[in-house]
Protein backbone atom coordinates (compact mmCIF):
# COMPACT_ATOMS: atom_id res chain seq x y z
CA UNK A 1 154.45 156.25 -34.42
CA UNK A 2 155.29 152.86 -36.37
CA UNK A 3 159.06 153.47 -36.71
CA UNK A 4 159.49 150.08 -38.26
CA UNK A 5 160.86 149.67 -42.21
CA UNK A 6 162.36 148.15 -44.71
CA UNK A 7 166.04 148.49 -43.10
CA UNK A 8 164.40 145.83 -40.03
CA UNK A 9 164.81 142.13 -40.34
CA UNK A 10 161.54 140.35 -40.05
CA UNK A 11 160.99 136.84 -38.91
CA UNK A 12 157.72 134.45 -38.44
CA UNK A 13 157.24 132.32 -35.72
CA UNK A 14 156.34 129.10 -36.79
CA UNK A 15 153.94 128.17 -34.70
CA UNK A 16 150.72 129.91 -33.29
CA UNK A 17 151.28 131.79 -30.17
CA UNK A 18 148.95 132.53 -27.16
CA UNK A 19 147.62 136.05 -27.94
CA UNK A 20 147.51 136.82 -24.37
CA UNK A 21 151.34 136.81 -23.92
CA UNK A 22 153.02 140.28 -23.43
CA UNK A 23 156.93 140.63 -24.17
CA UNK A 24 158.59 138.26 -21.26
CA UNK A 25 156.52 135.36 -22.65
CA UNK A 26 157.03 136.34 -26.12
CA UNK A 27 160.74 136.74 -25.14
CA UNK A 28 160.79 133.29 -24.20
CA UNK A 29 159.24 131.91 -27.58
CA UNK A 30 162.26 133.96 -29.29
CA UNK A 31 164.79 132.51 -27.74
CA UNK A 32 163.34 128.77 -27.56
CA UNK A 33 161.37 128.74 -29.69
CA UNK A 34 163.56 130.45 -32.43
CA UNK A 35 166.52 130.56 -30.81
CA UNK A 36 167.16 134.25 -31.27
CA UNK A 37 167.82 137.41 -28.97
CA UNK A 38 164.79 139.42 -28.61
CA UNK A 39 167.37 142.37 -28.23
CA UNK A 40 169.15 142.00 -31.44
CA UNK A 41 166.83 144.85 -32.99
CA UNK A 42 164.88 142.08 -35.38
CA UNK A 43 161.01 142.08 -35.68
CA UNK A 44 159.22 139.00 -34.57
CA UNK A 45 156.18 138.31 -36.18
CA UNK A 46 153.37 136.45 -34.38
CA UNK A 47 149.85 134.90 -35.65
CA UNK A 48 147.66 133.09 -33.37
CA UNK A 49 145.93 129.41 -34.44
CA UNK A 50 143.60 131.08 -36.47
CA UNK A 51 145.22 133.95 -38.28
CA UNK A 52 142.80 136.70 -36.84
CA UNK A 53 145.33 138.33 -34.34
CA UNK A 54 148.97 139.22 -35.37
CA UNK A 55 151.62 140.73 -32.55
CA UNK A 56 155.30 142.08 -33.78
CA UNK A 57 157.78 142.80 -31.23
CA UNK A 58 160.69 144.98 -31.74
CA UNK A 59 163.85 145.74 -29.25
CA UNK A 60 164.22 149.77 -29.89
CA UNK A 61 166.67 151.98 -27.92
CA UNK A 62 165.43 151.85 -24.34
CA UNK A 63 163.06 148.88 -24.90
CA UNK A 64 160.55 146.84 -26.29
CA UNK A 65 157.53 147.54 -28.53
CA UNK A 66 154.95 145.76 -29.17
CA UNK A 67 152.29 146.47 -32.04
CA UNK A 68 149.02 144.29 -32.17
CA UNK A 69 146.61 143.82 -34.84
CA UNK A 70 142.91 141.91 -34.22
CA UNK A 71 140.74 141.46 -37.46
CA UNK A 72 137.28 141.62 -36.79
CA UNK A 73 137.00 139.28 -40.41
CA UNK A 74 138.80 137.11 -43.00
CA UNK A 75 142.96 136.18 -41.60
CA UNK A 76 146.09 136.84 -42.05
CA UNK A 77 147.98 135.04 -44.66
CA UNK A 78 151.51 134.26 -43.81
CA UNK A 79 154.20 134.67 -46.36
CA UNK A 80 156.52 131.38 -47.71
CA UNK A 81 159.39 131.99 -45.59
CA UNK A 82 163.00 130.69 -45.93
CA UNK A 83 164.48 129.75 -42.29
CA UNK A 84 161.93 132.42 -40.61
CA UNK A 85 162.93 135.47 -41.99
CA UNK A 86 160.67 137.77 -44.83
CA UNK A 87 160.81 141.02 -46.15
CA UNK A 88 158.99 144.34 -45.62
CA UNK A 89 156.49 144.11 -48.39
CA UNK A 90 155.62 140.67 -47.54
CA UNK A 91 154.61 141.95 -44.10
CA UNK A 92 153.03 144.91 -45.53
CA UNK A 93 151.17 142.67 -47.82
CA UNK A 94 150.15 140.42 -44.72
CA UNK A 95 149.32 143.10 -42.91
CA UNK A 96 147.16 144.72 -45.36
CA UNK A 97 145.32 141.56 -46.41
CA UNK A 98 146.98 141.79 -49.93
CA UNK A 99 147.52 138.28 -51.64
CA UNK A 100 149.66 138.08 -54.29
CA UNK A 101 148.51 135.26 -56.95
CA UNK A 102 150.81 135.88 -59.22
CA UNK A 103 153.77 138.11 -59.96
CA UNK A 104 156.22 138.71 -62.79
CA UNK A 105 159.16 140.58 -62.03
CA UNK A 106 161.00 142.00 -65.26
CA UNK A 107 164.49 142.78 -65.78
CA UNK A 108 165.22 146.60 -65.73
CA UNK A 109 167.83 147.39 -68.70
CA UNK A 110 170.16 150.09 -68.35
CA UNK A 111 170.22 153.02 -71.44
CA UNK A 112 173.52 154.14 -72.54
């Protein structure tokens, strides 16, 4: 079940990352690399050199998880971070393959 949401902190590593690591060596890429605790509860976000494999590990109650996507065409395309960290629908738009070209956001008015 992917028990991960909007409430979750999300953050990109910045570099690519050796799809063939599993969570100690991932572990050690959060904390050097990022310098974060891998048991803090965050997501970590991973892409390898060329976007076609994306790993996201996640400290839940009684240990780690680790989901793993492989595209069999096109890549991921990371979202502008600040300092790491991004939001849920910027992963769910990575995730998907969604790119957003342009967006307006408008103000919502309250009625009396």
């Amino acid at each position: 079940m992917f028990a991960l949401g909007s409430s979750h902190r999300f953050y990109l590593f910045s570099g690519h990352c050796d799809m063939r690591k599993s969570f100690d060596g991932l572990c050690g890429l959060i904390s050097s690399g990022m310098q974060r605790q891998a048991t803090s509860g965050e997501v970590f976000v991973f892409l390898n050199r060329s976007r076609t494999h994306i790993k996201l590990l996640h400290w839940e109650k009684g240990g780690f998880v680790l989901y793993y996507k492989r595209l069999e065409s096109g890549t991921f395309l990371p979202p502008s971070v600040k300092e790491g960290e991004f939001s849920w629908s910027d992963l769910v738009l990575m995730v998907e393959g969604i790119q957003v070209v342009k967006s307006i956001r408008k103000k919502r008015f309250l009625l009396p």
